[in-house]
N, C-alpha and C. Protein backbone atom coordinates (compact mmCIF):
# COMPACT_ATOMS: atom_id res chain seq x y z
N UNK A 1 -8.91 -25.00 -2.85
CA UNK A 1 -7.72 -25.66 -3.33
C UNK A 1 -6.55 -24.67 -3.25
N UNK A 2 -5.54 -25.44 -2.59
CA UNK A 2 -4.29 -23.89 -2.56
C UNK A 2 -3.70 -24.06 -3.98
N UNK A 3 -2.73 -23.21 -4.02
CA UNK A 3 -2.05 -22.49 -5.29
C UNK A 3 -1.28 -23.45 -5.80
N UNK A 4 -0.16 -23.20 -6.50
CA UNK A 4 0.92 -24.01 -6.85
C UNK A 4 1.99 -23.43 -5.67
N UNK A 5 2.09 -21.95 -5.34
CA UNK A 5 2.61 -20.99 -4.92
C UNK A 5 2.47 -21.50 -3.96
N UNK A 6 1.43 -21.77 -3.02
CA UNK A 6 0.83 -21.79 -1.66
C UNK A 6 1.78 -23.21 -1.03
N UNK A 7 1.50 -24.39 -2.30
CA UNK A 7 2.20 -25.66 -1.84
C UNK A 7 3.24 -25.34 -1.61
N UNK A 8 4.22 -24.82 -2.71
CA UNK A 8 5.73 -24.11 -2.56
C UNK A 8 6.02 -23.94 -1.47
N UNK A 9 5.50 -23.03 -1.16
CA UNK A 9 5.95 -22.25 0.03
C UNK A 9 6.77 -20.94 0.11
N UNK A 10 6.29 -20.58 -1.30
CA UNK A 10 7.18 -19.39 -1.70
C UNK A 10 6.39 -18.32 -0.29
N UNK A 11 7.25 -17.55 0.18
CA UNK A 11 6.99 -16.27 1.35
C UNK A 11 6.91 -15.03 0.47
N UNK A 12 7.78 -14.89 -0.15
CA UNK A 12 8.06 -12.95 -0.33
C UNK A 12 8.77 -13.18 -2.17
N UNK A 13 9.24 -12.16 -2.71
CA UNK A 13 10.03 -12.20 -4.09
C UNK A 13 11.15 -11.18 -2.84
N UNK A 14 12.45 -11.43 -3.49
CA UNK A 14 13.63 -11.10 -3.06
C UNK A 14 14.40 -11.16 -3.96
N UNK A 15 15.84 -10.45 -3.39
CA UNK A 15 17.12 -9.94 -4.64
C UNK A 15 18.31 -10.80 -3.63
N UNK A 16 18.81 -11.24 -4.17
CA UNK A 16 20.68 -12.49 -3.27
C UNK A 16 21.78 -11.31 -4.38
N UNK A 17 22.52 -10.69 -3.41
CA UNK A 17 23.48 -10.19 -3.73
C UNK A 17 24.12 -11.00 -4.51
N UNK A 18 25.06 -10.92 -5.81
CA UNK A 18 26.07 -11.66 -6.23
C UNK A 18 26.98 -11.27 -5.60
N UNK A 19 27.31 -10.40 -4.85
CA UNK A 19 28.72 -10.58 -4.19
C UNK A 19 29.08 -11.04 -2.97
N UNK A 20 28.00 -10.87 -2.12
CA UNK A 20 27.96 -11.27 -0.30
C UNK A 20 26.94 -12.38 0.19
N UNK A 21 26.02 -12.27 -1.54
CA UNK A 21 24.87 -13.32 -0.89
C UNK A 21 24.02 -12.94 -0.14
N UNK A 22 23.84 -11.75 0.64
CA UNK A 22 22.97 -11.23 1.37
C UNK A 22 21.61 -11.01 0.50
N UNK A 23 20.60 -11.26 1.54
CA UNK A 23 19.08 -11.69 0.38
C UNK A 23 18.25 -10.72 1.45
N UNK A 24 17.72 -9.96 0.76
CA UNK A 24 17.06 -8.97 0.52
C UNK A 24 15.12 -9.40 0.09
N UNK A 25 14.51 -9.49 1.18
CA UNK A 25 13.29 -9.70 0.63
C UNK A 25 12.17 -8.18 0.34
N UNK A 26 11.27 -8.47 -0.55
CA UNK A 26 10.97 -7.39 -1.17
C UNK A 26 8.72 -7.43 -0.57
N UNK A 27 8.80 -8.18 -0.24
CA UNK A 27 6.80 -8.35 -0.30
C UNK A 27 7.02 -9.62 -1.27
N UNK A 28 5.29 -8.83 -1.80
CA UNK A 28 4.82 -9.45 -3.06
C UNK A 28 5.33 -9.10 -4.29
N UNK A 29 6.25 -8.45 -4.77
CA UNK A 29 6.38 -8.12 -5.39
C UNK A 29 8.38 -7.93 -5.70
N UNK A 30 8.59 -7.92 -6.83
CA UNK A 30 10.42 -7.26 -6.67
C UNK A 30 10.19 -5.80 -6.82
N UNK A 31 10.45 -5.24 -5.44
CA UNK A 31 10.26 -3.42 -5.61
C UNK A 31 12.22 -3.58 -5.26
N UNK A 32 12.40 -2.77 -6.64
CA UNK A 32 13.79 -2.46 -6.17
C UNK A 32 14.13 -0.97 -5.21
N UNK A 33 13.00 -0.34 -4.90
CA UNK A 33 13.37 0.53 -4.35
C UNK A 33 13.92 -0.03 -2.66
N UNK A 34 13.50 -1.17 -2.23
CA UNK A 34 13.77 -1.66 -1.53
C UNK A 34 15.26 -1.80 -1.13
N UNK A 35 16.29 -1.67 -2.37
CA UNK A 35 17.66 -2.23 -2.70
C UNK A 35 18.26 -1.07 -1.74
N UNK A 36 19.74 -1.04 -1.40
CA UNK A 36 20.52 -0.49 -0.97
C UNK A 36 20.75 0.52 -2.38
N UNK A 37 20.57 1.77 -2.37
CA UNK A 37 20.53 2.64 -3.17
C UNK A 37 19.07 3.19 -3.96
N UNK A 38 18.21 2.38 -3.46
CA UNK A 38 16.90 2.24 -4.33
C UNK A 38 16.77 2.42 -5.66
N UNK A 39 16.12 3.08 -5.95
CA UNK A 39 16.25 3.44 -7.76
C UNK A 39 17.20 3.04 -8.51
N UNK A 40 18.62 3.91 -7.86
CA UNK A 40 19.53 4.00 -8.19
C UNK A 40 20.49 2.48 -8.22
N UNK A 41 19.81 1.84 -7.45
CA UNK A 41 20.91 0.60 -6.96
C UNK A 41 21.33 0.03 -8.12
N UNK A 42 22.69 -0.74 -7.82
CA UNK A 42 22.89 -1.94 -9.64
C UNK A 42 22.29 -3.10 -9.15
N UNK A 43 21.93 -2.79 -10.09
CA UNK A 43 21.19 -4.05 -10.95
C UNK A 43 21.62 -5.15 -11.19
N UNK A 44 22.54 -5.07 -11.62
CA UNK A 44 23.76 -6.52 -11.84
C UNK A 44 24.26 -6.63 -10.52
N UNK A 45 24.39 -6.03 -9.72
CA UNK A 45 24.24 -6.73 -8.78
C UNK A 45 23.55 -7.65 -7.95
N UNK A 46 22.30 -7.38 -8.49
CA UNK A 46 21.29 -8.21 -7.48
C UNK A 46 20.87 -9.03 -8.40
N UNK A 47 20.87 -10.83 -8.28
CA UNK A 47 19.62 -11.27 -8.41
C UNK A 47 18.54 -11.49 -8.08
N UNK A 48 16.98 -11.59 -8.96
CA UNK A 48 15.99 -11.80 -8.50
C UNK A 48 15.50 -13.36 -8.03
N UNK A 49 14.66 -13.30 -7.42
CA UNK A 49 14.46 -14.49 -6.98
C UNK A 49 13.32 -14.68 -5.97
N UNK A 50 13.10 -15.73 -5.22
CA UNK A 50 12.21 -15.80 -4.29
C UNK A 50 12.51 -16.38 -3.33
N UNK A 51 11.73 -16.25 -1.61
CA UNK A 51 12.55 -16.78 -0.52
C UNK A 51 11.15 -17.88 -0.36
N UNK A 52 11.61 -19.09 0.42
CA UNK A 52 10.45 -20.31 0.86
C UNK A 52 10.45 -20.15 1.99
N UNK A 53 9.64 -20.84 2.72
CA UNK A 53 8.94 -21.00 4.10
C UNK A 53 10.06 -21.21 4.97
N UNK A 54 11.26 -21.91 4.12
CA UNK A 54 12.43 -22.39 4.98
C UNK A 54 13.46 -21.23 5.18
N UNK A 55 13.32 -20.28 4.47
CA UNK A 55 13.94 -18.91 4.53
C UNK A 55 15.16 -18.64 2.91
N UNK A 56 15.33 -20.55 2.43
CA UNK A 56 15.91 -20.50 1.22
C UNK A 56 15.42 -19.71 0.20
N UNK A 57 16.77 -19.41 -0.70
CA UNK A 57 16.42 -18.21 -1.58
C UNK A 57 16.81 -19.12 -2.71
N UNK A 58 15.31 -19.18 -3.85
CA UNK A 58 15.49 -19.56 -4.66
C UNK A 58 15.54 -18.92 -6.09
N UNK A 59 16.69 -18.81 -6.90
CA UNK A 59 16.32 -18.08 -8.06
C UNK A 59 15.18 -18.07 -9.04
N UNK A 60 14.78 -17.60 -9.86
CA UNK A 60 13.93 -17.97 -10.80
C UNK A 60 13.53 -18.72 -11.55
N UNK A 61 14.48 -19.36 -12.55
CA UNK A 61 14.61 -20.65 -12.57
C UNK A 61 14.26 -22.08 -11.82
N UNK A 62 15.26 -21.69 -10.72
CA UNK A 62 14.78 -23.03 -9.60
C UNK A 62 13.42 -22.77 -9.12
N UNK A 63 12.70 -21.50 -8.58
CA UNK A 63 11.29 -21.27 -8.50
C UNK A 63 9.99 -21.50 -9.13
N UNK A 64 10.71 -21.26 -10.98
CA UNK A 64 9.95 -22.13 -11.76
C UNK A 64 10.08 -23.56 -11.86
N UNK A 65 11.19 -24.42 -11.70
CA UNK A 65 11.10 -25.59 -11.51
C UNK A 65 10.68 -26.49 -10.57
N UNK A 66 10.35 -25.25 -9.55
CA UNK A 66 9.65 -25.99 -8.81
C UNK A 66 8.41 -25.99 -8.37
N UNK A 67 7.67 -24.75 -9.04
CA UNK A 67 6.58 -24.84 -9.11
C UNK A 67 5.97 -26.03 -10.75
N UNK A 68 7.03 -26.63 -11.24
CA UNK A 68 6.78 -27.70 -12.77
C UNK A 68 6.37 -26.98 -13.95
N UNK A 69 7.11 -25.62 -13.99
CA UNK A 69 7.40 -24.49 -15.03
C UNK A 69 8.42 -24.60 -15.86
N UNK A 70 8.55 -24.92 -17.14
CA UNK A 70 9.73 -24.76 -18.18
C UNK A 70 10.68 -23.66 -17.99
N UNK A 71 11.78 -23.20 -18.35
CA UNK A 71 12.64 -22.35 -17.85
C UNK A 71 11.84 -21.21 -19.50
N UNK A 72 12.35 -19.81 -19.65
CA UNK A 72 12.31 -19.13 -20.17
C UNK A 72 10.86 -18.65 -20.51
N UNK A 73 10.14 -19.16 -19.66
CA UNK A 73 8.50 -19.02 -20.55
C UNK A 73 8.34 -17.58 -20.88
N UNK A 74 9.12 -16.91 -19.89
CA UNK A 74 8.89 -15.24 -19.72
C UNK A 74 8.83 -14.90 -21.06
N UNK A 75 9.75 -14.86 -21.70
CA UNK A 75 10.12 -13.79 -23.18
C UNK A 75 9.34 -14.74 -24.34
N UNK A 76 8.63 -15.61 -24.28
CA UNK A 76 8.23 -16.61 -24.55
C UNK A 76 6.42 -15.67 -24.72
N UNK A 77 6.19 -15.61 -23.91
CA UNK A 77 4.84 -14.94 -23.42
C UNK A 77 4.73 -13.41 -24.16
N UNK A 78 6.09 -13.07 -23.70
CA UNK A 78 6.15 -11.42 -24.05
C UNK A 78 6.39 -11.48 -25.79
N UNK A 79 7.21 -12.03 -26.23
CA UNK A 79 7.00 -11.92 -27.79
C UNK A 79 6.28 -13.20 -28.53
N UNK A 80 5.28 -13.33 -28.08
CA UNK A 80 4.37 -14.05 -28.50
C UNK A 80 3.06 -13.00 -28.42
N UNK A 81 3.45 -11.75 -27.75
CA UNK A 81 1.96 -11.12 -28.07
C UNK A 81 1.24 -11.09 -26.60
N UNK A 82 1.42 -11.89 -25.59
CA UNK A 82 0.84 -12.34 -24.72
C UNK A 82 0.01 -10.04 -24.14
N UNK A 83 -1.60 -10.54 -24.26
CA UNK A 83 -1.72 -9.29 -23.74
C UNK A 83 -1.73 -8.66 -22.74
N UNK A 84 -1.21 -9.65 -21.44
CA UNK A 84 -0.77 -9.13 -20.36
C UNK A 84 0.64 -9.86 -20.04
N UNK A 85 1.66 -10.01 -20.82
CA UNK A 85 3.11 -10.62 -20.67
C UNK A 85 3.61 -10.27 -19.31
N UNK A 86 4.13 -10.45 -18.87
CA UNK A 86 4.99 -10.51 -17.82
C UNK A 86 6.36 -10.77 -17.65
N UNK A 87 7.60 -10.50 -17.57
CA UNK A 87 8.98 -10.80 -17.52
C UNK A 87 9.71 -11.09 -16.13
N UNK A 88 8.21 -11.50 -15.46
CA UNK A 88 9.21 -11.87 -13.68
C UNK A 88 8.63 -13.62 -14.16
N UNK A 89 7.28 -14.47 -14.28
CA UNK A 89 7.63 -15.58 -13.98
C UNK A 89 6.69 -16.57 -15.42
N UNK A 90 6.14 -15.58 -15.96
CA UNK A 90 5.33 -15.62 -17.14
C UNK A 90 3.80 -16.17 -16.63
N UNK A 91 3.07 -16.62 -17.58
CA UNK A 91 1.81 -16.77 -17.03
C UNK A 91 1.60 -18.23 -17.39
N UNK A 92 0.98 -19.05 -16.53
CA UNK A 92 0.44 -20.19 -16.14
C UNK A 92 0.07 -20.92 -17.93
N UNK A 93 -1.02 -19.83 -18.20
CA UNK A 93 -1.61 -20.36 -19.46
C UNK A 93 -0.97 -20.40 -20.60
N UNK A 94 0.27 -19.16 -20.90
CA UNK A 94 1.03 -19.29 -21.77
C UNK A 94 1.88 -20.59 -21.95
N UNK A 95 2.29 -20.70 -20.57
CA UNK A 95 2.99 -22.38 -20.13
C UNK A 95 2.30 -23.28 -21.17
N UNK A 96 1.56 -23.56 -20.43
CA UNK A 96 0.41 -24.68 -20.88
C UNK A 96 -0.07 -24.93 -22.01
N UNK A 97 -0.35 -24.04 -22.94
CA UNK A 97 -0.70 -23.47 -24.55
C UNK A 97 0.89 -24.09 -25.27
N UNK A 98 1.93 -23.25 -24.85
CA UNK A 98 3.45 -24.10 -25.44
C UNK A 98 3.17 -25.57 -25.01
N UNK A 99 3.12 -26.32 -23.68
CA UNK A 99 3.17 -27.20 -24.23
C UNK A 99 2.09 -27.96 -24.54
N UNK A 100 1.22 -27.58 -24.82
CA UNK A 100 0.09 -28.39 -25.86
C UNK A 100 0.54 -28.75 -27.25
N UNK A 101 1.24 -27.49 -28.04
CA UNK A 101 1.60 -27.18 -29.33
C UNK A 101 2.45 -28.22 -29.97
């Protein structure tokens, strides 16, 4: 059975400049060393996000909505204790547990 991910069509995690829009893909992962400055790069400059099969760059939000993810689950997970929290897309089960409740 494929993923939720797999249907998506999410490709890579990536950063869309706020100022030029230029999108920046990263792997599996958001490695900012990847960024123009690496380490060092701003931050506020870049959003995170993810690119699809179609090459569209979708923010986080829209990535969770379209995988049929509530918006904020992240900090949701993380101060709830969650013992492996996460702050890029939160975890599946935490989802699911909120909305049971």
């Amino acid at each position: 059975m494929a993923s939720a991910v797999q249907q998506v069509g999410f490709r890579q995690a990536a950063f869309r400049s706020r100022t030029t829009g230029a999108v920046i893909g990263t792997g599996p992962c958001h490695d900012i060393t990847l960024l123009p400055g690496g380490a060092e790069a701003d931050l506020d400059e870049w959003q995170a996000g993810f690119v699809d099969g179609s090459g569209r760059f979708l923010d986080r939000r829209e990535a969770a909505e379209a995988l049929g993810h509530a918006g904020r689950l992240e900090s949701r997970a993380y101060f709830a204790g969650d013992a492996h929290p996460t702050l890029e897309a939160g975890h599946v089960e935490s989802w699911r547990a909120q909305r049971a409740a």
